[in-house]
Structures are given as structure tokens and as C-alpha cells.
PDB file of N, CA and C in Angstrom:
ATOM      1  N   UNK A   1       6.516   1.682  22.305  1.00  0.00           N
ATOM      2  CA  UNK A   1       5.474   2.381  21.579  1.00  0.00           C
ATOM      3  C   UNK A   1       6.098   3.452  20.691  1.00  0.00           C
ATOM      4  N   UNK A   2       5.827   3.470  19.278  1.00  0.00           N
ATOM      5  CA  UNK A   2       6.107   4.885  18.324  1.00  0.00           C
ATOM      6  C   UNK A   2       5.881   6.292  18.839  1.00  0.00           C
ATOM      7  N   UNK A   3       6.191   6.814  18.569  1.00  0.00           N
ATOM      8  CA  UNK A   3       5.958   8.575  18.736  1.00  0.00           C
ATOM      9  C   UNK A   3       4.578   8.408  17.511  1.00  0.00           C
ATOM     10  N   UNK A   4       3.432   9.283  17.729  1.00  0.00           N
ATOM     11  CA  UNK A   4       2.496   9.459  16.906  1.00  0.00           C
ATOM     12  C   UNK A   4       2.836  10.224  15.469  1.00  0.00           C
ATOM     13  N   UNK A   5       3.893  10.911  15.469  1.00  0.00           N
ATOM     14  CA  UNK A   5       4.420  11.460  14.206  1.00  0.00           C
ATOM     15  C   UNK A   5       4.826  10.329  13.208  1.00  0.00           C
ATOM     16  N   UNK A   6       5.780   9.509  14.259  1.00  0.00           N
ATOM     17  CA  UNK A   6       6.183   8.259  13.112  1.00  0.00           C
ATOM     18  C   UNK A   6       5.061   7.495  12.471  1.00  0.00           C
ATOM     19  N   UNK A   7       4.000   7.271  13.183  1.00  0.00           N
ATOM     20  CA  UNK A   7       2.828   6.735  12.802  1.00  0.00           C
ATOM     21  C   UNK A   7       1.883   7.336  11.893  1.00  0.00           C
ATOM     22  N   UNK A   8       2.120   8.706  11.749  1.00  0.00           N
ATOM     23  CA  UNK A   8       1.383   9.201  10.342  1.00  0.00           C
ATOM     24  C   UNK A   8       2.612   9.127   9.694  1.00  0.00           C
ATOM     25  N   UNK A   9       3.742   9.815   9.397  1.00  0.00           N
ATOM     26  CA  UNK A   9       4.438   9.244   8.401  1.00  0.00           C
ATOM     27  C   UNK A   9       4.061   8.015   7.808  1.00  0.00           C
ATOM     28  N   UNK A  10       3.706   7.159   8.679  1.00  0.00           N
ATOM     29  CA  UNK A  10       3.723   5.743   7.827  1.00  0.00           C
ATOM     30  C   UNK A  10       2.694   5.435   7.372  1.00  0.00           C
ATOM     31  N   UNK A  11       1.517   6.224   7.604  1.00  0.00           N
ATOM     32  CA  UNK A  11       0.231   6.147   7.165  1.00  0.00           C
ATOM     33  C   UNK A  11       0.335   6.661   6.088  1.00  0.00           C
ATOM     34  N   UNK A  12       0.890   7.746   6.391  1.00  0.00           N
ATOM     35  CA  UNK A  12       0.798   8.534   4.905  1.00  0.00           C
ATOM     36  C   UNK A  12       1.749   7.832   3.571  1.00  0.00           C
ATOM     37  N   UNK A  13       2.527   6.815   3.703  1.00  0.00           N
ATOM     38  CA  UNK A  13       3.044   5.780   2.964  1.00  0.00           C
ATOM     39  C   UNK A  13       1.776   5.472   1.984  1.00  0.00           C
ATOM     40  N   UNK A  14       0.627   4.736   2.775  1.00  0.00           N
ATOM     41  CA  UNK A  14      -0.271   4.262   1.456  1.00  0.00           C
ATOM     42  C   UNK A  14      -1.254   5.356   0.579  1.00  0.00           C
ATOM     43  N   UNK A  15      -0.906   6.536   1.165  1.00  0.00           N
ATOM     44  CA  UNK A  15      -1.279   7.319   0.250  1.00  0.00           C
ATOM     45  C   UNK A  15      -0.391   8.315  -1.127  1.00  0.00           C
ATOM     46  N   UNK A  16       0.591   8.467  -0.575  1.00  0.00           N
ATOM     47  CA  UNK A  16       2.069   8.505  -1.378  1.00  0.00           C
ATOM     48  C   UNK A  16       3.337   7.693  -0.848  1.00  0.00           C
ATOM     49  N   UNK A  17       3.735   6.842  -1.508  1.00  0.00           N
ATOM     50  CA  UNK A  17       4.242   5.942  -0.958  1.00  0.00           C
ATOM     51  C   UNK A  17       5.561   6.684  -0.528  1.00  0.00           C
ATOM     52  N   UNK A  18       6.345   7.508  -1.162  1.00  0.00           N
ATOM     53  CA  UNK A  18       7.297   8.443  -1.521  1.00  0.00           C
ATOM     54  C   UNK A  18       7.441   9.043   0.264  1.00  0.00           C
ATOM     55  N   UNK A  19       6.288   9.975   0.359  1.00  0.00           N
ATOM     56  CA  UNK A  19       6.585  10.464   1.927  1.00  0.00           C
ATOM     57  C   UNK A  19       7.439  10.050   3.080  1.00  0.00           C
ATOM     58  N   UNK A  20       7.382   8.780   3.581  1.00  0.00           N
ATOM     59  CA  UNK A  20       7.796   8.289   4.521  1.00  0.00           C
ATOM     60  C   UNK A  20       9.355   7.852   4.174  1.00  0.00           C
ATOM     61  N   UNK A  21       9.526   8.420   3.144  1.00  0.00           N
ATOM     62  CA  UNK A  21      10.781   8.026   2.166  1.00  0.00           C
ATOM     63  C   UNK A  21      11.577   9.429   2.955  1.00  0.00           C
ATOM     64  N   UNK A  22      11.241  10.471   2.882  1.00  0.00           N
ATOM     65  CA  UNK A  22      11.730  12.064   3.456  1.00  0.00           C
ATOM     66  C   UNK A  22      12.652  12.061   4.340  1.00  0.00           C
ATOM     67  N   UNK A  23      11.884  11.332   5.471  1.00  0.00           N
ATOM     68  CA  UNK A  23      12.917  11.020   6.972  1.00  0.00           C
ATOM     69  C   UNK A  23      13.252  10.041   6.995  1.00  0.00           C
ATOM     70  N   UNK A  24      14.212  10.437   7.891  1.00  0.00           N
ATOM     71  CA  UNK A  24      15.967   9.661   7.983  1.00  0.00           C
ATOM     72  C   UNK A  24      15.725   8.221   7.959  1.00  0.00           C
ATOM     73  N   UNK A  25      16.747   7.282   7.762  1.00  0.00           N
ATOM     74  CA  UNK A  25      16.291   5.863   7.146  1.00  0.00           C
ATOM     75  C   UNK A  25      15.715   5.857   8.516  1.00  0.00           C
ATOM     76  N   UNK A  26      14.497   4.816   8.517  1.00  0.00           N
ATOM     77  CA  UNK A  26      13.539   4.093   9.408  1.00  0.00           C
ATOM     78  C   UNK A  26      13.174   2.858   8.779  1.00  0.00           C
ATOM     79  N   UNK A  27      12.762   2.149   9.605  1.00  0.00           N
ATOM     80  CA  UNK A  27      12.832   0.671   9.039  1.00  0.00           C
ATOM     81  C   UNK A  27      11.640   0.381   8.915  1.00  0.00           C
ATOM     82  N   UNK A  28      10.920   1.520  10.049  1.00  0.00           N
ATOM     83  CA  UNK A  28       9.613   1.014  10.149  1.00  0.00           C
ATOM     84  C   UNK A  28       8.807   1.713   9.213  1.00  0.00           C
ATOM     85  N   UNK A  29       9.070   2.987   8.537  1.00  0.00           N
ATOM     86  CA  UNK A  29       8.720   3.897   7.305  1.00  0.00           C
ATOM     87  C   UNK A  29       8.769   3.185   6.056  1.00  0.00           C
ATOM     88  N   UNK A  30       9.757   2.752   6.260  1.00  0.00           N
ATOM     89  CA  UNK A  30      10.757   1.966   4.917  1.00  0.00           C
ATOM     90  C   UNK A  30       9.242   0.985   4.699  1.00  0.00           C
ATOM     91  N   UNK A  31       9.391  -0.060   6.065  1.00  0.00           N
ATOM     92  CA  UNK A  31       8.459  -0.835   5.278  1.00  0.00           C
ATOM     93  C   UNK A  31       6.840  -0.498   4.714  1.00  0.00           C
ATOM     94  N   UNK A  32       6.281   0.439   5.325  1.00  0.00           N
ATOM     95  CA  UNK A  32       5.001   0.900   4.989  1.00  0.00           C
ATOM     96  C   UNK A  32       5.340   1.807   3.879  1.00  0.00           C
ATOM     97  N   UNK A  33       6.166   2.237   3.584  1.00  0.00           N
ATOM     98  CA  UNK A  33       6.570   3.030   2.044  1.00  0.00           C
ATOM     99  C   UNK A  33       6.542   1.567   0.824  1.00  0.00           C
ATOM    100  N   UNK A  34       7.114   0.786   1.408  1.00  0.00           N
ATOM    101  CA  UNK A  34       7.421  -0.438   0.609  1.00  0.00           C
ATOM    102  C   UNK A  34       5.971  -0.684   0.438  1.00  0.00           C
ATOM    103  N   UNK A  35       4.791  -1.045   1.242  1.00  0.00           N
ATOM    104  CA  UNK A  35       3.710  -1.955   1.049  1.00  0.00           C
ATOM    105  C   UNK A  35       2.925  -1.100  -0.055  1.00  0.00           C
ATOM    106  N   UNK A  36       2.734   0.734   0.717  1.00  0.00           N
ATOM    107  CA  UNK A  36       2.256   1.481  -0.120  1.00  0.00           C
ATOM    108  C   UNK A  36       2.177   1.198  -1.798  1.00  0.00           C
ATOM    109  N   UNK A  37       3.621   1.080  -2.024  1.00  0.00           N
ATOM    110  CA  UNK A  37       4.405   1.240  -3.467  1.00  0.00           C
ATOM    111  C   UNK A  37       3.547  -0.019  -4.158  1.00  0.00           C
ATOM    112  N   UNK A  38       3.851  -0.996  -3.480  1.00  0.00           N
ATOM    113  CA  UNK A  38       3.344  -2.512  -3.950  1.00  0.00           C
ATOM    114  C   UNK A  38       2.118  -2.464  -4.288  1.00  0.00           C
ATOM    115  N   UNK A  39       1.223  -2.464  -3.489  1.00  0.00           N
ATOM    116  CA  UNK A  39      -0.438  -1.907  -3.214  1.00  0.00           C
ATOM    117  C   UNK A  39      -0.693  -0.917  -4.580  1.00  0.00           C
ATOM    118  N   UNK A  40       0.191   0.258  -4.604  1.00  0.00           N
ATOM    119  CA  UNK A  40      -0.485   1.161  -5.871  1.00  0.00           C
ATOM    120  C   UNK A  40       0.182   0.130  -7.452  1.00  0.00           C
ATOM    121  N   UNK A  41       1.548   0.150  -6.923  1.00  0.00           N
ATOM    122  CA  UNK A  41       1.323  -1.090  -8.498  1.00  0.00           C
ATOM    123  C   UNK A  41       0.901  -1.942  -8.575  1.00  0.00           C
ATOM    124  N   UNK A  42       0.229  -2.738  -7.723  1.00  0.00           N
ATOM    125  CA  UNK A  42      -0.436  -3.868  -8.244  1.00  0.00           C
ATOM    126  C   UNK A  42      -1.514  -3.435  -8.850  1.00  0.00           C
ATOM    127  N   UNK A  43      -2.737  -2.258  -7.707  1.00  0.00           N
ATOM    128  CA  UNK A  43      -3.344  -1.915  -8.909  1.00  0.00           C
ATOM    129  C   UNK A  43      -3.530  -1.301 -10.013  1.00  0.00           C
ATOM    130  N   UNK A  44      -2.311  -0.443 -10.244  1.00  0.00           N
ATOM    131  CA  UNK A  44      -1.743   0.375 -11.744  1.00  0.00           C
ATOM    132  C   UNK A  44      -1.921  -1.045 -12.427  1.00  0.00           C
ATOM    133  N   UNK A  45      -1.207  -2.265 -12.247  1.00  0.00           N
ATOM    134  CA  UNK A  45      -1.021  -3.420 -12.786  1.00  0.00           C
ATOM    135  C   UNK A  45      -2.512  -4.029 -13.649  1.00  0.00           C
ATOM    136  N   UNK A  46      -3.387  -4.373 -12.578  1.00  0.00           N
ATOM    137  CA  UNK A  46      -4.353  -4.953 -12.579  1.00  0.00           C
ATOM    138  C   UNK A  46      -5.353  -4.096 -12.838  1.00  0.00           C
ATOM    139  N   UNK A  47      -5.291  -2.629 -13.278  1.00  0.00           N
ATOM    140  CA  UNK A  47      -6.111  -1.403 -14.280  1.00  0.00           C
ATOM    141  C   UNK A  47      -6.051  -1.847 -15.687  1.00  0.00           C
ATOM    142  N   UNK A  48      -4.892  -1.712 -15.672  1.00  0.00           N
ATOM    143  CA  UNK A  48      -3.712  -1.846 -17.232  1.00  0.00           C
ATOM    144  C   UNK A  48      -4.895  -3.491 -17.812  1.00  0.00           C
ATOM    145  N   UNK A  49      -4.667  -4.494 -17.066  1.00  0.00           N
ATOM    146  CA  UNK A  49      -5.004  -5.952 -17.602  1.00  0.00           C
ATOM    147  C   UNK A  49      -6.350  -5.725 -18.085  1.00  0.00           C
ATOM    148  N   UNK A  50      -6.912  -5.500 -16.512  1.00  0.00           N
ATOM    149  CA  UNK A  50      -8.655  -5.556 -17.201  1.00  0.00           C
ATOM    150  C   UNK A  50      -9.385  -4.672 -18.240  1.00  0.00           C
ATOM    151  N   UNK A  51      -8.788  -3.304 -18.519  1.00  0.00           N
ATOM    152  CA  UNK A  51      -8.913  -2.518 -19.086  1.00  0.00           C
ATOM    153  C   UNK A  51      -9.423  -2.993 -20.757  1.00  0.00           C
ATOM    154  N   UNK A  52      -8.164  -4.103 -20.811  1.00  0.00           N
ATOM    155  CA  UNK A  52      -8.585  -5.167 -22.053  1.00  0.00           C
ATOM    156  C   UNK A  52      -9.505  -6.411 -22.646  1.00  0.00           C
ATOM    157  N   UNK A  53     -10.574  -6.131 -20.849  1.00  0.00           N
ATOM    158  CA  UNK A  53     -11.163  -7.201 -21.063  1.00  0.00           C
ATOM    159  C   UNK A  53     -12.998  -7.246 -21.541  1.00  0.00           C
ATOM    160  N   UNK A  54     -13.424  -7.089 -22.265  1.00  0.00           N
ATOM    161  CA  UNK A  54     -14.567  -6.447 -23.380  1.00  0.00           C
ATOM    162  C   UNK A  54     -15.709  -6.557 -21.840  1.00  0.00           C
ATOM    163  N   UNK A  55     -16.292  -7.690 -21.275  1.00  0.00           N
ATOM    164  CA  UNK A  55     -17.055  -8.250 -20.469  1.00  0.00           C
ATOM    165  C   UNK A  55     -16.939  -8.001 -19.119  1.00  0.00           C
ATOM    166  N   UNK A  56     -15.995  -8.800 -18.998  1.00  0.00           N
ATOM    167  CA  UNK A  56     -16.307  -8.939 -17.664  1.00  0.00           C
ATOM    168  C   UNK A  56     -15.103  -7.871 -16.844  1.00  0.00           C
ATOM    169  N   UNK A  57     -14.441  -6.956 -17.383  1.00  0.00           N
ATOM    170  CA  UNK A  57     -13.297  -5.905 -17.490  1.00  0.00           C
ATOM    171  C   UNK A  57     -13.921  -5.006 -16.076  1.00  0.00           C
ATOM    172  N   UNK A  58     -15.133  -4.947 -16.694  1.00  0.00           N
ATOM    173  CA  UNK A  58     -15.732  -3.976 -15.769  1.00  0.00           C
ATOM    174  C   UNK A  58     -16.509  -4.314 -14.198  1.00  0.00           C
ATOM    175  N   UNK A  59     -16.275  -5.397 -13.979  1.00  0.00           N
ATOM    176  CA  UNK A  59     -16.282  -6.396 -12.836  1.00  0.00           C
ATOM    177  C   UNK A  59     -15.110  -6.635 -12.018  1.00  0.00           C
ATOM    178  N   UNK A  60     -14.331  -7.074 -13.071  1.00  0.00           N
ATOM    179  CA  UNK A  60     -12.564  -7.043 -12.489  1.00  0.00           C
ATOM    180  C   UNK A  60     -11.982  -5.688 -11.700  1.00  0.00           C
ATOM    181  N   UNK A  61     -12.544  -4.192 -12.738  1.00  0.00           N
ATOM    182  CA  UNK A  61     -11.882  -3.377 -12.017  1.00  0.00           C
ATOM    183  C   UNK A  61     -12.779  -2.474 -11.176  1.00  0.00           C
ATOM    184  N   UNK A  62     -13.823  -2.871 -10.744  1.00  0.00           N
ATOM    185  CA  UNK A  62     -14.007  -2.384  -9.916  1.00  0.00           C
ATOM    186  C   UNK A  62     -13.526  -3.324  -8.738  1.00  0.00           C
ATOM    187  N   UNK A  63     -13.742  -4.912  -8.716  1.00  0.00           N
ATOM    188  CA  UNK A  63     -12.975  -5.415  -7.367  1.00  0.00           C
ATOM    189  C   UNK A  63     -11.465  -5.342  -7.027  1.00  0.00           C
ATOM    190  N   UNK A  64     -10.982  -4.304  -8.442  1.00  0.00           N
ATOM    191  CA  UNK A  64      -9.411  -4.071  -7.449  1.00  0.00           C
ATOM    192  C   UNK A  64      -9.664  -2.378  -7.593  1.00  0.00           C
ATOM    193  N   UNK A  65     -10.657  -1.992  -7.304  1.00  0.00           N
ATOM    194  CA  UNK A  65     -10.740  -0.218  -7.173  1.00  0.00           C
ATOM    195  C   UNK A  65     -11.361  -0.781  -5.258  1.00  0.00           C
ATOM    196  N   UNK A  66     -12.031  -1.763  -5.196  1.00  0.00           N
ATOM    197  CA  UNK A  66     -12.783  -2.016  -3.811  1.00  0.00           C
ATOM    198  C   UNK A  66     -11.060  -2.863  -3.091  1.00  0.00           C
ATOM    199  N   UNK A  67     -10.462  -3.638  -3.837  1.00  0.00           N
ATOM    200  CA  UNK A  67      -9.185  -4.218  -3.055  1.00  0.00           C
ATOM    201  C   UNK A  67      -7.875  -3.016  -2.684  1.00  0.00           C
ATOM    202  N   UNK A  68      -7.943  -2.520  -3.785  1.00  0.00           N
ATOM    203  CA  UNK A  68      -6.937  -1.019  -3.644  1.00  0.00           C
ATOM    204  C   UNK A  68      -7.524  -0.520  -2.141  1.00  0.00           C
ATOM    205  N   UNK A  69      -8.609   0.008  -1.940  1.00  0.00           N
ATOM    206  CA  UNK A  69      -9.235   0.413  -0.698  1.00  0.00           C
ATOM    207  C   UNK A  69      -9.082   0.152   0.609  1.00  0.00           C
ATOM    208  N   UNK A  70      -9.321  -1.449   0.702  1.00  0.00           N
ATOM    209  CA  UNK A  70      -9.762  -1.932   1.055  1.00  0.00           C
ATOM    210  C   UNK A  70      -7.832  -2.245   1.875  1.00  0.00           C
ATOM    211  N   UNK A  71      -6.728  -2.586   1.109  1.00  0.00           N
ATOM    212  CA  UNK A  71      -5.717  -2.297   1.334  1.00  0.00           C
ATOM    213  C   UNK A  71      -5.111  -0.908   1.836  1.00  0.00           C
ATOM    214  N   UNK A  72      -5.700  -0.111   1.633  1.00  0.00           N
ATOM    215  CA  UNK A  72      -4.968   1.160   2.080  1.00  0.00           C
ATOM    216  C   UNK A  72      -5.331   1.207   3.393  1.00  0.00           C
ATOM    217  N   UNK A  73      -7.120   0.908   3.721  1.00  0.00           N
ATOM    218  CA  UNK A  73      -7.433   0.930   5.510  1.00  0.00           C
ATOM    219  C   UNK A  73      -6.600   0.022   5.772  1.00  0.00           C
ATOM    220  N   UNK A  74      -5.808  -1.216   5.317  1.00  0.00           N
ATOM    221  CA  UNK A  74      -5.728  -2.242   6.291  1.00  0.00           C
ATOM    222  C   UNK A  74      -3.854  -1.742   6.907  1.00  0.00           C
ATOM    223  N   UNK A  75      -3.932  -1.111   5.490  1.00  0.00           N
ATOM    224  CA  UNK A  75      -2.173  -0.803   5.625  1.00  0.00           C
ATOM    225  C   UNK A  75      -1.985   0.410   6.996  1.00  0.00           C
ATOM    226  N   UNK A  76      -3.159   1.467   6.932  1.00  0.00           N
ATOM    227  CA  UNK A  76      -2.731   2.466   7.699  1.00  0.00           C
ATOM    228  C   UNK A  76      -3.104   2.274   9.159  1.00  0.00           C
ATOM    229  N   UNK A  77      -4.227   1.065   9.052  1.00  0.00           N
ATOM    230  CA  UNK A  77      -4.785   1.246  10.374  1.00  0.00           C
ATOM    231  C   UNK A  77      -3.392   0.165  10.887  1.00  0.00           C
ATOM    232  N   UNK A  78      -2.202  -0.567  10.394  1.00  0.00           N
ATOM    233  CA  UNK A  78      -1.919  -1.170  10.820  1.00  0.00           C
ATOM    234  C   UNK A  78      -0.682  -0.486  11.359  1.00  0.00           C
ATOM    235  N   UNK A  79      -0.327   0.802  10.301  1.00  0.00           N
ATOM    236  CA  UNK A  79       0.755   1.802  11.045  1.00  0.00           C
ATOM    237  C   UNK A  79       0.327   2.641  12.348  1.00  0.00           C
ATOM    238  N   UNK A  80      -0.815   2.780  12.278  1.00  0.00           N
ATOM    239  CA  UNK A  80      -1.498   3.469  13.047  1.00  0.00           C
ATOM    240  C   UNK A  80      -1.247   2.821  14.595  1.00  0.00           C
ATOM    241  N   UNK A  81      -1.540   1.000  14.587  1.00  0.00           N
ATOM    242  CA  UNK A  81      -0.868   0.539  15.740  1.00  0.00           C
ATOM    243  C   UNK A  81       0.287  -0.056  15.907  1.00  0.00           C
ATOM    244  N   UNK A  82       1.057   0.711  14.694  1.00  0.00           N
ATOM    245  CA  UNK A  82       2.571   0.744  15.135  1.00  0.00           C
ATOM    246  C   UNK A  82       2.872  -0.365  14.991  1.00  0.00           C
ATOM    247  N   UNK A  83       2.260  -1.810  13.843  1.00  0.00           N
ATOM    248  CA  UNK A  83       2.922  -3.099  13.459  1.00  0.00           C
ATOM    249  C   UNK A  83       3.336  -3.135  12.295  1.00  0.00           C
ATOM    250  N   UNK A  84       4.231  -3.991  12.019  1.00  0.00           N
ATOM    251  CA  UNK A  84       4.686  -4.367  10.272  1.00  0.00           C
ATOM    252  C   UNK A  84       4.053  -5.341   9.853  1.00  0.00           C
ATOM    253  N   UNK A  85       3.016  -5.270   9.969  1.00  0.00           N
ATOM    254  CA  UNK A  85       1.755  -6.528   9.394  1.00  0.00           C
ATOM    255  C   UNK A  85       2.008  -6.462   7.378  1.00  0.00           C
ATOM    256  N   UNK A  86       2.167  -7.352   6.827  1.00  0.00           N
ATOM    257  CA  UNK A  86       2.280  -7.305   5.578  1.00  0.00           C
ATOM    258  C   UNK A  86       0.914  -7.263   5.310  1.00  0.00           C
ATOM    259  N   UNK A  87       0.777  -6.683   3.775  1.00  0.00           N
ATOM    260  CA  UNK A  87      -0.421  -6.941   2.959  1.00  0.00           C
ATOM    261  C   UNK A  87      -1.034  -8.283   2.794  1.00  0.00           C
ATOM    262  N   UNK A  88      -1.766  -8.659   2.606  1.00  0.00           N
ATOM    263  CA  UNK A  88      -2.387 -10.382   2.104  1.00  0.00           C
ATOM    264  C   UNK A  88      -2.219 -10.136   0.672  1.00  0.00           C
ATOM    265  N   UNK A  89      -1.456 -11.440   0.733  1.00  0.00           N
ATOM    266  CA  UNK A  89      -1.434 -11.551  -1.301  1.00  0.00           C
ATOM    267  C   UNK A  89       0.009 -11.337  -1.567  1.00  0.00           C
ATOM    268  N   UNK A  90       0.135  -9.387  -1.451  1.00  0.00           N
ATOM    269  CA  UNK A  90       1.099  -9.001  -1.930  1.00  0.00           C
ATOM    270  C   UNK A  90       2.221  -8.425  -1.059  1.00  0.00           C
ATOM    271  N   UNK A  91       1.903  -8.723  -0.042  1.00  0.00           N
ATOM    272  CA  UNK A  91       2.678  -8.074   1.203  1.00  0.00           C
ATOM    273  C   UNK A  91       4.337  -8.570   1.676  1.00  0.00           C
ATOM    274  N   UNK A  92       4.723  -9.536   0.620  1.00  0.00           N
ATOM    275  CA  UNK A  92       5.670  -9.796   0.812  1.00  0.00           C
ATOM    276  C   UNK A  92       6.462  -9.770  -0.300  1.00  0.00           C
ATOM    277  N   UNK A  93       6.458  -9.173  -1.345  1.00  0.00           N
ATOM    278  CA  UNK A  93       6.603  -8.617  -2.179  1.00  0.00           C
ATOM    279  C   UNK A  93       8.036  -7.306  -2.121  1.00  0.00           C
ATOM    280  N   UNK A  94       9.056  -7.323  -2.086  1.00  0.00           N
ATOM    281  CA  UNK A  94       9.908  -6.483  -1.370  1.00  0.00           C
ATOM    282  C   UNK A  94      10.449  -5.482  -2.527  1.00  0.00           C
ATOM    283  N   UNK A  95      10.423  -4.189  -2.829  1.00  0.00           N
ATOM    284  CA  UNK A  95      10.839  -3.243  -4.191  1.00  0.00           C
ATOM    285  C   UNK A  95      11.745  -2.111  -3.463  1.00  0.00           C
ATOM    286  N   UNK A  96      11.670  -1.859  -2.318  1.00  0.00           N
ATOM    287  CA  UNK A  96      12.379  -0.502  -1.890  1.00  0.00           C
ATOM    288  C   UNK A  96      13.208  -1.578  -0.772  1.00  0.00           C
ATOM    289  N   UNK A  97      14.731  -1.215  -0.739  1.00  0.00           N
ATOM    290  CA  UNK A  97      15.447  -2.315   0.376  1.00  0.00           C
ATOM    291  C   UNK A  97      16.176  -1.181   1.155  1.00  0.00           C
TER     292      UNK A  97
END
């Protein structure tokens, strides 16, 4: 079982992905820093696209303002019980090694 400190560190990953970056290498930080990172660029990513789209733009981004969300509970509640459960979709996606 984690110490409960390590477990907000890693929570706090999907809210700044950067944080869990602070303390000493961890593998298990590392990776919830990693999903964090992924999670906010995809939807920096997928802002940027729909932004251009006259119609239906405004449909698109709200279901990745509800998927952004919707990812951050799934990411923290999953540090929270102390697993490396990847994201769906993008969870395997690897940027910080």
C-alpha cells in the first residue's frame, strides 16, 4: 500500500502535471505526471481543432471540456487507489520517460 502523501502527489499530477515531477524520481508519480500531461494536451489539442469548426465546433468542444473532466476524476481517483491504470484512448501515449 502507498503512503497517502504519495497518493496526492499523484493526484495532483492531473491537475498540474509538473508537481509530482518535484519529488525524487518515482515511477509511480512519473506515470500520473505522464497521463496528466497527455490528458491536458490532448485537450489543448482538440480546443485548437474545433475552435475552427463554424457548426458543429461548439458541440465538439464542449464534449472534450466534459472528456477533459471526465479524465481528470478517472486519473485521480485511480492514484487515489494507488494503481497505474492508463487513460482510455490516450493512456498509452508515453511523453515524460
Amino acid at each position: 500500500m502507498l503512503p497517502s502523501e504519495e497518493k496526492l502527489w499523484a493526484m495532483s499530477g492531473y491537475i498540474l502535471f509538473f508537481l509530482p515531477l518535484l519529488k525524487p524520481k518515482n515511477e509511480f508519480l512519473r506515470f500520473h505526471a505522464n497521463q496528466g500531461l497527455v490528458l491536458w494536451l490532448s485537450y489543448l489539442f482538440l480546443s485548437f481543432i474545433v475552435k475552427y469548426q463554424p457548426f458543429i465546433g461548439v458541440l465538439l468542444l464542449f464534449s472534450a471540456k466534459i472528456g477533459y473532466f471526465v479524465g481528470v476524476l478517472f486519473g485521480m481517483y485511480q492514484a487515489y487507489l494507488g494503481k497505474e491504470t492508463p487513460l482510455p484512448f490516450i493512456g498509452s501515449i508515453k511523453i515524460l520517460r
